[in-house]
PDB file of N, CA and C in Angstrom:
ATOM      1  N   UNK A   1       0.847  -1.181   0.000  1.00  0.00           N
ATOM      2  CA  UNK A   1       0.000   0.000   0.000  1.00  0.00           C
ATOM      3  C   UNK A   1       0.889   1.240   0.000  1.00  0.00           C
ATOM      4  N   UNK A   2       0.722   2.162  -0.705  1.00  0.00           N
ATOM      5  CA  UNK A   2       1.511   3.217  -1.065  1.00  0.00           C
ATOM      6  C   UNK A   2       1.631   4.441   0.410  1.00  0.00           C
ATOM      7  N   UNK A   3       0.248   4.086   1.116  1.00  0.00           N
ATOM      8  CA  UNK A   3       0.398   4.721   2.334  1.00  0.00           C
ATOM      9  C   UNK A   3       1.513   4.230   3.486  1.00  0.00           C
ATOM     10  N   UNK A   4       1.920   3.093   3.352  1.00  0.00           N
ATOM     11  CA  UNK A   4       3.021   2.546   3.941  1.00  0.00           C
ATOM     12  C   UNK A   4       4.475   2.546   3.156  1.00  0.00           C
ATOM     13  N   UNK A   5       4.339   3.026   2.316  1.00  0.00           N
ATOM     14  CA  UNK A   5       5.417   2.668   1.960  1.00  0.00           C
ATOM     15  C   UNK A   5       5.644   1.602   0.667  1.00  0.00           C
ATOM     16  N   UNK A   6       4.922   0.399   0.680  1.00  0.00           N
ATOM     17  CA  UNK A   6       5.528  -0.271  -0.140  1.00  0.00           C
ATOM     18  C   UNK A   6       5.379  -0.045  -1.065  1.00  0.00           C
ATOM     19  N   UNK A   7       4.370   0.801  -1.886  1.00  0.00           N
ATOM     20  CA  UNK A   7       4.340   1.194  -3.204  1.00  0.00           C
ATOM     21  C   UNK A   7       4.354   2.628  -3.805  1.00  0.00           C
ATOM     22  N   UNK A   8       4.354   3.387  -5.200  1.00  0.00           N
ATOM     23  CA  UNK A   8       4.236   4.328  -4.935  1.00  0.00           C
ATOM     24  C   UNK A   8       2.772   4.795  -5.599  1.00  0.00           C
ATOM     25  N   UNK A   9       2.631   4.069  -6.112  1.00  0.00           N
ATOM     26  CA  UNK A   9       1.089   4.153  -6.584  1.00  0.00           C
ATOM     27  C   UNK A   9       0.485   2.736  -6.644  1.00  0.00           C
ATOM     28  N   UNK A  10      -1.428   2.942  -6.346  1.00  0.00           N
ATOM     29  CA  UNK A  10      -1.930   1.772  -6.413  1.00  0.00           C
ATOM     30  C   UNK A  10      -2.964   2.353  -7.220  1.00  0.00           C
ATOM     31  N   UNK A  11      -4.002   1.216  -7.994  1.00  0.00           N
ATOM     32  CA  UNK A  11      -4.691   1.404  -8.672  1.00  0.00           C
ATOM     33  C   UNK A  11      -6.336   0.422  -7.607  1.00  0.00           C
ATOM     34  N   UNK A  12      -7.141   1.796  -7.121  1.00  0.00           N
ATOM     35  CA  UNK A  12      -8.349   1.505  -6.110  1.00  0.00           C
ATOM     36  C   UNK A  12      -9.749   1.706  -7.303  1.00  0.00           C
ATOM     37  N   UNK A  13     -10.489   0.117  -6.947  1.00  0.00           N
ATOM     38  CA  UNK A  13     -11.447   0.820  -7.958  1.00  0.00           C
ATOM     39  C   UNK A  13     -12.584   1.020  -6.898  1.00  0.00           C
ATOM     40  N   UNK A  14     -13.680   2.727  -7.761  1.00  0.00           N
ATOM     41  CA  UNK A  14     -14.137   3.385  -7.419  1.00  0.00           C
ATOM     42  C   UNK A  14     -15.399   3.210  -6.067  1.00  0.00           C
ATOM     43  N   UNK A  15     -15.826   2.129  -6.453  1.00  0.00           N
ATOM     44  CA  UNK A  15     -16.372   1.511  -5.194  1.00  0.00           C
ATOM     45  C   UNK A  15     -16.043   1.315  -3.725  1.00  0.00           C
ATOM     46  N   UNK A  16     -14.529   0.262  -4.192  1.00  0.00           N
ATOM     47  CA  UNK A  16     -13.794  -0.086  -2.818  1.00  0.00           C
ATOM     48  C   UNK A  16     -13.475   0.801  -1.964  1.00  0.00           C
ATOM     49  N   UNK A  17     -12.798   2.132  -3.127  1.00  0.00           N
ATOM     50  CA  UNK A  17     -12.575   3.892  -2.366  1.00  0.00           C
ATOM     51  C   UNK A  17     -13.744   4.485  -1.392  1.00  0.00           C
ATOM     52  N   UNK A  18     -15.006   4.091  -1.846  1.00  0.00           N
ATOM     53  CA  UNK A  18     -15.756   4.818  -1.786  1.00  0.00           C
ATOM     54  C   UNK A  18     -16.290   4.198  -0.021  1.00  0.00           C
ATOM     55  N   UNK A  19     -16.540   2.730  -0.295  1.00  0.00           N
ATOM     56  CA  UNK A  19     -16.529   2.179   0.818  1.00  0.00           C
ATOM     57  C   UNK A  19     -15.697   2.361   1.948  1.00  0.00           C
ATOM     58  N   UNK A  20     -14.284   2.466   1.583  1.00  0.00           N
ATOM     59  CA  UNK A  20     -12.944   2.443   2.746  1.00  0.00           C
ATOM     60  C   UNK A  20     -13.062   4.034   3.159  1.00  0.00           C
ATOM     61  N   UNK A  21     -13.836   5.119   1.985  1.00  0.00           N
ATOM     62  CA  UNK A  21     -13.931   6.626   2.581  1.00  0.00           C
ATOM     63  C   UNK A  21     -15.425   6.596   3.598  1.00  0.00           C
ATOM     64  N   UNK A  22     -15.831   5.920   3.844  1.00  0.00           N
ATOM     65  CA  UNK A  22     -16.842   5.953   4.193  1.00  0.00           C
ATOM     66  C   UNK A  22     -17.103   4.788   5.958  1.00  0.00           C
ATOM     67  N   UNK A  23     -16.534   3.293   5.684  1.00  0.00           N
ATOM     68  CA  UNK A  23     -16.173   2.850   6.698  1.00  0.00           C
ATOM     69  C   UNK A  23     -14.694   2.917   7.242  1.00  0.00           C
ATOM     70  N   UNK A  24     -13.852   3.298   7.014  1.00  0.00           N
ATOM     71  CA  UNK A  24     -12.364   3.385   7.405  1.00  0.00           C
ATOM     72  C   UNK A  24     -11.397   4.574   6.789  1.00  0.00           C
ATOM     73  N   UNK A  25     -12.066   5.917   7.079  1.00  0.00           N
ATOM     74  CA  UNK A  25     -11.666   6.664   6.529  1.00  0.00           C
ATOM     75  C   UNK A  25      -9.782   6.902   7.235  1.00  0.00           C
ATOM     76  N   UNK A  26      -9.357   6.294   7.729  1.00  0.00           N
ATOM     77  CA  UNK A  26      -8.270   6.902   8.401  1.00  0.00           C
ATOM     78  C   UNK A  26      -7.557   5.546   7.732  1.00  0.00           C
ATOM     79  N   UNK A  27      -8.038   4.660   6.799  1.00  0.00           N
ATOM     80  CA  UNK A  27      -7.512   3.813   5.972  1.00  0.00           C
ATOM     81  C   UNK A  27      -6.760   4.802   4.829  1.00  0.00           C
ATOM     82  N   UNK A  28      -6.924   5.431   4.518  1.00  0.00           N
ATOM     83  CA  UNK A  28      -7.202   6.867   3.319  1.00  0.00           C
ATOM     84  C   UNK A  28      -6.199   7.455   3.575  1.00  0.00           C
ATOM     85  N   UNK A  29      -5.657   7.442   5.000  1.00  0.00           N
ATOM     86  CA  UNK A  29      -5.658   8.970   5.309  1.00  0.00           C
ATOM     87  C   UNK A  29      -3.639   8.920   4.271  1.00  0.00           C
ATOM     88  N   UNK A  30      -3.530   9.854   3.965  1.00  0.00           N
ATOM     89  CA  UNK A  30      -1.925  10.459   2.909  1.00  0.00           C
ATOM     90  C   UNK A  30      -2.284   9.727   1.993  1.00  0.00           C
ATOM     91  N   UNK A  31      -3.101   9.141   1.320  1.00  0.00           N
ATOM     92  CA  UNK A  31      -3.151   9.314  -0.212  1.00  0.00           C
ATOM     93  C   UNK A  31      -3.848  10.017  -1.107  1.00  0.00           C
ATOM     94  N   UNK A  32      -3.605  10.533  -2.201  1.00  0.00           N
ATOM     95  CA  UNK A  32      -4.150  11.069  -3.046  1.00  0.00           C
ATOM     96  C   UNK A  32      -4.203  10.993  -4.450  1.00  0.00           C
ATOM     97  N   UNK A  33      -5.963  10.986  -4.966  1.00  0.00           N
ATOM     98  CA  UNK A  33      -5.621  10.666  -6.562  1.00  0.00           C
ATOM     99  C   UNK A  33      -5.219  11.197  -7.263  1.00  0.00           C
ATOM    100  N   UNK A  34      -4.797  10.252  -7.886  1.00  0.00           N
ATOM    101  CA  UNK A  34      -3.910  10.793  -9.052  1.00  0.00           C
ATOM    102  C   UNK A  34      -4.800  11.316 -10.601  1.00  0.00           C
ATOM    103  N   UNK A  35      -5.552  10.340 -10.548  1.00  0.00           N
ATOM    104  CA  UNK A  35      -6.422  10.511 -11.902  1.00  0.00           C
ATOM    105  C   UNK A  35      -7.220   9.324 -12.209  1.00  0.00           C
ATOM    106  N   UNK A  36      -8.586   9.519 -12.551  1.00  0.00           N
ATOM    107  CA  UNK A  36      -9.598   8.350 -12.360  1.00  0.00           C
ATOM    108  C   UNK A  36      -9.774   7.485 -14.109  1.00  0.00           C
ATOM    109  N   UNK A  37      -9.418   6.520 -14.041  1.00  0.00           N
ATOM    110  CA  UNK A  37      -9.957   5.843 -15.302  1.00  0.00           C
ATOM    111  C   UNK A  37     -10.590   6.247 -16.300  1.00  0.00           C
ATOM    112  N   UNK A  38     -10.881   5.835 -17.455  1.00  0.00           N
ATOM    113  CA  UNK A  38     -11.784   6.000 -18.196  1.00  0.00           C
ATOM    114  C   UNK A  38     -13.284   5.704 -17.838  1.00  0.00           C
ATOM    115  N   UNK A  39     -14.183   5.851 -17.944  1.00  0.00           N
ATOM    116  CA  UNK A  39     -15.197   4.890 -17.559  1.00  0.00           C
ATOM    117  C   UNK A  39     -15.918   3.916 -18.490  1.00  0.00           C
ATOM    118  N   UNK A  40     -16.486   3.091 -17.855  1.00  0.00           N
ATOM    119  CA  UNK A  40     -16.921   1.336 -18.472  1.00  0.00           C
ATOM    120  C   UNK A  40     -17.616   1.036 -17.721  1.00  0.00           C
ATOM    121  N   UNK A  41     -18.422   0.427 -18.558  1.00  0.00           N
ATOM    122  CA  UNK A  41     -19.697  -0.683 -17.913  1.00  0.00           C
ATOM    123  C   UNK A  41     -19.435  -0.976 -16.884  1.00  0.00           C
ATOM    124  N   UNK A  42     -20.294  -1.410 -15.646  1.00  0.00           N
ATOM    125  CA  UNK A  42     -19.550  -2.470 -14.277  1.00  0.00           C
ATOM    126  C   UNK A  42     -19.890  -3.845 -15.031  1.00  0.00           C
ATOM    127  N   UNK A  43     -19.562  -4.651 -14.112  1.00  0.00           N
ATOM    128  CA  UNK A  43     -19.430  -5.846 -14.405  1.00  0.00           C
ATOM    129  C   UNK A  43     -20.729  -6.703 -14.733  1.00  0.00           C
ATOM    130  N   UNK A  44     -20.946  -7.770 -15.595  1.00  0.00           N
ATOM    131  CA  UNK A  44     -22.160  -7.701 -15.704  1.00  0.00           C
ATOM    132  C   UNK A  44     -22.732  -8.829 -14.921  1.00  0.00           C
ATOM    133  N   UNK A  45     -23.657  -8.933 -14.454  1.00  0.00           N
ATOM    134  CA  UNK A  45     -24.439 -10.099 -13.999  1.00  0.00           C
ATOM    135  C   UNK A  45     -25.130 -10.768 -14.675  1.00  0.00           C
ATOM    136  N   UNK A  46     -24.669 -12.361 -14.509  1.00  0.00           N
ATOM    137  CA  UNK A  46     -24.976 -13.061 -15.226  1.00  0.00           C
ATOM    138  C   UNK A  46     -25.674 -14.368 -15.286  1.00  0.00           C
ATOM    139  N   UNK A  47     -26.483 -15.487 -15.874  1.00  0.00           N
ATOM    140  CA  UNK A  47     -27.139 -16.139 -15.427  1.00  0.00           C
ATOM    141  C   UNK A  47     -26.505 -17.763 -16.938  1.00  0.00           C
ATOM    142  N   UNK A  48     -27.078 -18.822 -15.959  1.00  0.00           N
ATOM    143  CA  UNK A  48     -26.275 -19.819 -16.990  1.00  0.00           C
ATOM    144  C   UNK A  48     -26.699 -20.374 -18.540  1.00  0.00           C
ATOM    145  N   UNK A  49     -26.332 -20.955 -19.034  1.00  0.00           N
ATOM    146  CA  UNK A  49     -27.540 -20.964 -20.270  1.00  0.00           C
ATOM    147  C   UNK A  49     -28.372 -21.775 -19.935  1.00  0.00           C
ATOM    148  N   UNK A  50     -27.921 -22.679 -18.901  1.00  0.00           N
ATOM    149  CA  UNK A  50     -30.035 -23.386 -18.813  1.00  0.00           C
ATOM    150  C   UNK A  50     -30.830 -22.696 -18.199  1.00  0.00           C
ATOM    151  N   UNK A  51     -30.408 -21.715 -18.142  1.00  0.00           N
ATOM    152  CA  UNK A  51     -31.627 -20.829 -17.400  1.00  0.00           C
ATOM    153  C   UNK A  51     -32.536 -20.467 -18.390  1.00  0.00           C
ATOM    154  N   UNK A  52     -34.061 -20.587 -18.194  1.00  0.00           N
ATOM    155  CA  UNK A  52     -35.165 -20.305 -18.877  1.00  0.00           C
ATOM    156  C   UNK A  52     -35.311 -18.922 -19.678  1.00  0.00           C
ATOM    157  N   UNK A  53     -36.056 -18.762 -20.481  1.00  0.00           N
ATOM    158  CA  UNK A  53     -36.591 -17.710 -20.845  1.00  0.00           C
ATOM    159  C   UNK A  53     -37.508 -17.007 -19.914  1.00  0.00           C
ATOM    160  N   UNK A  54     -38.671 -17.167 -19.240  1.00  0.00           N
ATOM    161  CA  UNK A  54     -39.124 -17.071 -18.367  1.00  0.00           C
ATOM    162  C   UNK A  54     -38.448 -16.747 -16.902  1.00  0.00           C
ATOM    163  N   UNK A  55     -37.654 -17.492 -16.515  1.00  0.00           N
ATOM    164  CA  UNK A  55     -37.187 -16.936 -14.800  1.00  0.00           C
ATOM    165  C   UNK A  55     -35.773 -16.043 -15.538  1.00  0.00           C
ATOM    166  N   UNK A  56     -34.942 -15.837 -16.631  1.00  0.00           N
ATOM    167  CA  UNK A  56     -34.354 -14.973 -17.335  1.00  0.00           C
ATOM    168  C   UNK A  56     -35.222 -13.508 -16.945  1.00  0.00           C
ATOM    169  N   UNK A  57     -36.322 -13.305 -17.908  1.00  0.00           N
ATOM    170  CA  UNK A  57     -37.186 -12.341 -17.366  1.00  0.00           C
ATOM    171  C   UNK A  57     -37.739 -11.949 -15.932  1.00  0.00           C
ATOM    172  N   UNK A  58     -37.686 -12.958 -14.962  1.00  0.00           N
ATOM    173  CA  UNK A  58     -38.142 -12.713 -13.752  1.00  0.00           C
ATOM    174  C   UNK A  58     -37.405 -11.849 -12.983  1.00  0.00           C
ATOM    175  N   UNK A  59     -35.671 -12.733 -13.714  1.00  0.00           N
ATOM    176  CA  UNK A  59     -34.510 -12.281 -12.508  1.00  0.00           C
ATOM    177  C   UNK A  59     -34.452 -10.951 -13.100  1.00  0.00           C
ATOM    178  N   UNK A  60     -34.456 -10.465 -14.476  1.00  0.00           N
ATOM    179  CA  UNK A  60     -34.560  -9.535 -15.020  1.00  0.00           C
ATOM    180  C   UNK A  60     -34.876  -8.148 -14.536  1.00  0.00           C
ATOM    181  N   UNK A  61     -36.203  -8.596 -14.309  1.00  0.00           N
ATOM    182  CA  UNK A  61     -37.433  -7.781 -13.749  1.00  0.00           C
ATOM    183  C   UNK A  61     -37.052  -7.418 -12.168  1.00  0.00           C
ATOM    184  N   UNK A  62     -36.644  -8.114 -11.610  1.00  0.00           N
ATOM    185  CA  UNK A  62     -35.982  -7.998 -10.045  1.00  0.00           C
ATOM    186  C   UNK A  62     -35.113  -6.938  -9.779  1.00  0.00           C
ATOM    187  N   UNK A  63     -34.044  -6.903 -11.218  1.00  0.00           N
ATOM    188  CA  UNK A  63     -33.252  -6.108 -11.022  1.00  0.00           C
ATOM    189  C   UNK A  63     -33.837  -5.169 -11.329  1.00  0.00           C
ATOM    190  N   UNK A  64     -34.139  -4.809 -12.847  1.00  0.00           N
ATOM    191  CA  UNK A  64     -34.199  -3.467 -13.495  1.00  0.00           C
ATOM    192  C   UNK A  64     -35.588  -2.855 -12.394  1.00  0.00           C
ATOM    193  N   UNK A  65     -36.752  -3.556 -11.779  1.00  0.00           N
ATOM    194  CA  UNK A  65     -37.616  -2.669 -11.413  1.00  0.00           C
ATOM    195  C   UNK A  65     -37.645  -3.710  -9.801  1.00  0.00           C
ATOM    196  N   UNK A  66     -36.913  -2.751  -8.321  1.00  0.00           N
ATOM    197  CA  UNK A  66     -36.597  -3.445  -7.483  1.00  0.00           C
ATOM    198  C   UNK A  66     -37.784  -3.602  -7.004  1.00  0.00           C
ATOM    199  N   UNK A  67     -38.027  -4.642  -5.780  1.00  0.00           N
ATOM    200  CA  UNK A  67     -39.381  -4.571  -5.056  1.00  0.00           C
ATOM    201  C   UNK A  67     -39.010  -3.793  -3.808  1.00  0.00           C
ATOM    202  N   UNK A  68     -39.586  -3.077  -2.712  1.00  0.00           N
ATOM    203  CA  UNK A  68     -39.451  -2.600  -1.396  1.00  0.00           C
ATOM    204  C   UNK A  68     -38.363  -3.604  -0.619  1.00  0.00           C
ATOM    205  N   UNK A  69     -38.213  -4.592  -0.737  1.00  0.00           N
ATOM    206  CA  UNK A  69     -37.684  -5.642  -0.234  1.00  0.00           C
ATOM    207  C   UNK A  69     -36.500  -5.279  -0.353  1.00  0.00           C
ATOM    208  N   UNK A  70     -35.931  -5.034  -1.829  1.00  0.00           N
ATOM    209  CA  UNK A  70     -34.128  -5.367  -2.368  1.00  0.00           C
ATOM    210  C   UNK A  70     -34.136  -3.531  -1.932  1.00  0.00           C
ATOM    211  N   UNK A  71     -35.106  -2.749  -1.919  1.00  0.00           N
ATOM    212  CA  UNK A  71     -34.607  -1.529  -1.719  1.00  0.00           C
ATOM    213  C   UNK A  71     -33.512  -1.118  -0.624  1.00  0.00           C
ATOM    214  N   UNK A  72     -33.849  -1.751   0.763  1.00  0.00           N
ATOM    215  CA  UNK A  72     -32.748  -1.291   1.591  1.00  0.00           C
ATOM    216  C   UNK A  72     -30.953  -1.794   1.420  1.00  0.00           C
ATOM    217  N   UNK A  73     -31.345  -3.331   0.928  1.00  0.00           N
ATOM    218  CA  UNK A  73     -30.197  -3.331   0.863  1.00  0.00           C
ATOM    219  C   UNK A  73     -28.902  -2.832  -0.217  1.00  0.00           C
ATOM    220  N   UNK A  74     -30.333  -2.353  -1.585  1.00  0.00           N
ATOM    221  CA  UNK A  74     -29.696  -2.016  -2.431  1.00  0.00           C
ATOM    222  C   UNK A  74     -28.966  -0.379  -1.860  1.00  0.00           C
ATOM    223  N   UNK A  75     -29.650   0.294  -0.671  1.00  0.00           N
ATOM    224  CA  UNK A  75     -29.102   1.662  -0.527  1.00  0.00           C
ATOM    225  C   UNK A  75     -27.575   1.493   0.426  1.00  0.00           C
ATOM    226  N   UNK A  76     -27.658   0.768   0.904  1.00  0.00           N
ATOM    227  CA  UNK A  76     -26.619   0.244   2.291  1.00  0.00           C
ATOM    228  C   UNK A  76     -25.752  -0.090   1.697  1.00  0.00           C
ATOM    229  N   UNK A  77     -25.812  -0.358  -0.185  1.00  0.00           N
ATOM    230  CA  UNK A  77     -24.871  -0.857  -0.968  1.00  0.00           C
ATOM    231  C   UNK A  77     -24.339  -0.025  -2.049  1.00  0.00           C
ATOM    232  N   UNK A  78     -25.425   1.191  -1.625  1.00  0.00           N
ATOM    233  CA  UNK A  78     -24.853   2.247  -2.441  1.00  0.00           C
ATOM    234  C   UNK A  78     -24.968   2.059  -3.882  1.00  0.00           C
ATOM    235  N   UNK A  79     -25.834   1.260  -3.807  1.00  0.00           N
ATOM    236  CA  UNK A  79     -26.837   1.123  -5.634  1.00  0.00           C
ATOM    237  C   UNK A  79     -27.312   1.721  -6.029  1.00  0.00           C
ATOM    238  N   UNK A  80     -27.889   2.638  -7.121  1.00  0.00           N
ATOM    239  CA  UNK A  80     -29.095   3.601  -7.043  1.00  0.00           C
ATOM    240  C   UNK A  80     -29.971   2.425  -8.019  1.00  0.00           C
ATOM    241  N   UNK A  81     -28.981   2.075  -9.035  1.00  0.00           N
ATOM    242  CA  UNK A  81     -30.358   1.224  -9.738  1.00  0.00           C
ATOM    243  C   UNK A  81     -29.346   0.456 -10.482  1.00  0.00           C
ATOM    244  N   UNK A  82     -29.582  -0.805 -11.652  1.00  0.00           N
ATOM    245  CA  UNK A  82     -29.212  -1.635 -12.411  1.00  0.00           C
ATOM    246  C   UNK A  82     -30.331  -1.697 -13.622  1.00  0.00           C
ATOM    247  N   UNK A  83     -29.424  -1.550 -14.859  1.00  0.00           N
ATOM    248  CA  UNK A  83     -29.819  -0.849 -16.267  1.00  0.00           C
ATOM    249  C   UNK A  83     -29.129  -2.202 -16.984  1.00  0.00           C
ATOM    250  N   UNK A  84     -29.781  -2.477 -18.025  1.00  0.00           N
ATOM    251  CA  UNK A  84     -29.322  -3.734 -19.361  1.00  0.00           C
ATOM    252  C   UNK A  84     -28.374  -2.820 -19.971  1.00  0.00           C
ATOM    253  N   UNK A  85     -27.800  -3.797 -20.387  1.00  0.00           N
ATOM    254  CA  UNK A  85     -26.772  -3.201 -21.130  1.00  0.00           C
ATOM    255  C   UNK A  85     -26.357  -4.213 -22.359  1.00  0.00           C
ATOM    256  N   UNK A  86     -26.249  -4.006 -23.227  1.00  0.00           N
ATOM    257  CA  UNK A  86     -26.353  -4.444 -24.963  1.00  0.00           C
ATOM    258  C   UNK A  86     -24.376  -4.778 -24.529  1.00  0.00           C
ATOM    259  N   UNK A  87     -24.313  -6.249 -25.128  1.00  0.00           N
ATOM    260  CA  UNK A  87     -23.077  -6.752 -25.734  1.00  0.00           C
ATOM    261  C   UNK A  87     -22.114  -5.379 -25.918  1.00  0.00           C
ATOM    262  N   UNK A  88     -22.512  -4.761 -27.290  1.00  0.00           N
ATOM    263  CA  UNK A  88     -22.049  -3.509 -27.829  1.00  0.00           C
ATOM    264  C   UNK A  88     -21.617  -2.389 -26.596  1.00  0.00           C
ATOM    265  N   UNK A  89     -22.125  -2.385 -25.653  1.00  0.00           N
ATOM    266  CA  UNK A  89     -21.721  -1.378 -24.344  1.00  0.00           C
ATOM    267  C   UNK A  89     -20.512  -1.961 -23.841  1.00  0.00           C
ATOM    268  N   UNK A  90     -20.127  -2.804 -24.051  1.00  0.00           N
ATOM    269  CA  UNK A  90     -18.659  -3.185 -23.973  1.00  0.00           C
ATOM    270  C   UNK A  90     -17.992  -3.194 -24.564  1.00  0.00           C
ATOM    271  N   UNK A  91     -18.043  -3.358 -25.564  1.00  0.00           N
ATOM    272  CA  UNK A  91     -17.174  -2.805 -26.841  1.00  0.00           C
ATOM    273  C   UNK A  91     -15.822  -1.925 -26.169  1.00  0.00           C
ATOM    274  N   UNK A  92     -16.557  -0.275 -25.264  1.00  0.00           N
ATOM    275  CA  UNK A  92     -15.420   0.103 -24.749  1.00  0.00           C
ATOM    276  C   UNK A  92     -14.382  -0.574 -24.332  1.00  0.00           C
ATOM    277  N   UNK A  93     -14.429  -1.281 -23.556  1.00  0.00           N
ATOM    278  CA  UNK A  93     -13.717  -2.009 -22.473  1.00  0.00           C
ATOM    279  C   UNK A  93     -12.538  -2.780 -23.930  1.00  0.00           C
ATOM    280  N   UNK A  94     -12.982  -3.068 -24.893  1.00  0.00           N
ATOM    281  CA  UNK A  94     -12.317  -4.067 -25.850  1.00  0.00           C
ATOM    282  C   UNK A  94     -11.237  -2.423 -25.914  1.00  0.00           C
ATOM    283  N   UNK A  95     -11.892  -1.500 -26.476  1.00  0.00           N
ATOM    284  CA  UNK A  95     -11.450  -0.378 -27.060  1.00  0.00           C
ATOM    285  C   UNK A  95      -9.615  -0.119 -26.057  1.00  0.00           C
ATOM    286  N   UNK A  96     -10.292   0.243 -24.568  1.00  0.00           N
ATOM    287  CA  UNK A  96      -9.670   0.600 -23.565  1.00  0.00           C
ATOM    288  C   UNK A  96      -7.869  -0.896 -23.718  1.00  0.00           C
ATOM    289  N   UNK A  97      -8.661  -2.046 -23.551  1.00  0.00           N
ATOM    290  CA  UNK A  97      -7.475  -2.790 -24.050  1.00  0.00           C
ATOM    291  C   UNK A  97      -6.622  -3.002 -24.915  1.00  0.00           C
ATOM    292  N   UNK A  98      -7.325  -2.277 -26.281  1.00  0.00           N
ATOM    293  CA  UNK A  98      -6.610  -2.281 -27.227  1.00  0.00           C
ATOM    294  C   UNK A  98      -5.170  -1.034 -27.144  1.00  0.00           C
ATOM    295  N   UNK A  99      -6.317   0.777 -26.680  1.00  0.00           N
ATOM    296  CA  UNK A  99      -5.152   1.358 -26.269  1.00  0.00           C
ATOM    297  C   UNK A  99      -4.017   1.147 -25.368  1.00  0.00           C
ATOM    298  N   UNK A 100      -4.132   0.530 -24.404  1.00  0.00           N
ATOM    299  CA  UNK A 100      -3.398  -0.168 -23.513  1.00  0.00           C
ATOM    300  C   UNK A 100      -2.095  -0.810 -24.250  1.00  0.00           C
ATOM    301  N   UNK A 101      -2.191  -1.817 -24.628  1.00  0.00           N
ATOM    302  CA  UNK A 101      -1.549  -2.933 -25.774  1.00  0.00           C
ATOM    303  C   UNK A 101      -0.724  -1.941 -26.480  1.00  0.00           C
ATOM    304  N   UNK A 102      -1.297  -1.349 -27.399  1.00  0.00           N
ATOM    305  CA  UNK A 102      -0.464   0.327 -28.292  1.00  0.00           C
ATOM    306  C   UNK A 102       0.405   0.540 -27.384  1.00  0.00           C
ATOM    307  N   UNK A 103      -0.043   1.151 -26.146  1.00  0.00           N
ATOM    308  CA  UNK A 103       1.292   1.712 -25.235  1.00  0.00           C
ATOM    309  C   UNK A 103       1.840   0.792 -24.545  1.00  0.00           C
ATOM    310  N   UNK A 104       2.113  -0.610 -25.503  1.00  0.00           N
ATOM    311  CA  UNK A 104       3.135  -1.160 -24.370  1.00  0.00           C
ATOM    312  C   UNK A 104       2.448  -1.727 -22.959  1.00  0.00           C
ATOM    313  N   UNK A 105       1.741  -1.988 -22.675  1.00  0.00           N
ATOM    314  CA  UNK A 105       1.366  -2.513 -21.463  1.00  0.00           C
ATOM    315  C   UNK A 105       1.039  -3.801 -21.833  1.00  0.00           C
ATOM    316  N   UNK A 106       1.335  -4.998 -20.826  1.00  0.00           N
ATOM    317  CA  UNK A 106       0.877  -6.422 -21.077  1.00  0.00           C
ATOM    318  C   UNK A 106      -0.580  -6.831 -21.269  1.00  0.00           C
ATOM    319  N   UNK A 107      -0.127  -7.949 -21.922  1.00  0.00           N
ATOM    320  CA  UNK A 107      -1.505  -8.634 -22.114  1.00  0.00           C
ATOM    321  C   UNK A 107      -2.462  -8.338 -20.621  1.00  0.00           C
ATOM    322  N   UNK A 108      -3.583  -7.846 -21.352  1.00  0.00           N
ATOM    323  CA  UNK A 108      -4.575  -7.874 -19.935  1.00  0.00           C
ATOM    324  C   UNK A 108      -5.539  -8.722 -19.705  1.00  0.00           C
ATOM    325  N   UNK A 109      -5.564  -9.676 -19.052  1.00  0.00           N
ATOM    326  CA  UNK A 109      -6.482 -10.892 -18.793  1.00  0.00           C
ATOM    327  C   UNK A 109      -7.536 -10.851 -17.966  1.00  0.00           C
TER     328      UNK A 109
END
């Protein structure tokens, strides 16, 4: 951790920051950003292929329109909401690796 010493930069993604500024702020304390990513899709959630057409749509529906139920924990988690997102909305992310690669940086897996 760069606050100790062993490094001189780390790369925190925006969440984990957000969490450690929020429960362990004195985790934080002497670092400072440097400069935030590009931005990209989060990660996607996903379901297996035997999963139905039908409970596909259910789990679907769960997310994109929450019930009172998933509401609290979705706030405690600092969710506001979960949106579909088309294959093609990643595309960036291909994009982002490709510039990467150009400048010399390793294969990213």
């Amino acid at each position: 951790m760069p606050r100790d010493g062993e490094a001189d930069i780390a790369a925190i993604d925006c969440v984990t920051f957000a969490y450690l500024k929020e429960g362990a702020p004195a985790s934080l304390e002497g670092l400072v950003i440097l400069q935030y990513s590009a931005l990209s899709p989060g990660l996607p959630i996903i379901a297996g292929g035997a999963v139905g057409d039908d409970l596909l749509a259910c789990l679907r529906g769960a997310l994109l329109e929450p019930s009172q139920r998933m509401a609290e924990p979705m706030r405690s988690l600092h969710i506001q909401a979960f949106r579909h997102c088309a294959s093609a909305d990643y595309e960036s992310v291909l994009a982002l690796e490709s510039a990467a690669r150009e400048q010399g940086y390793p294969l990213l897996a």
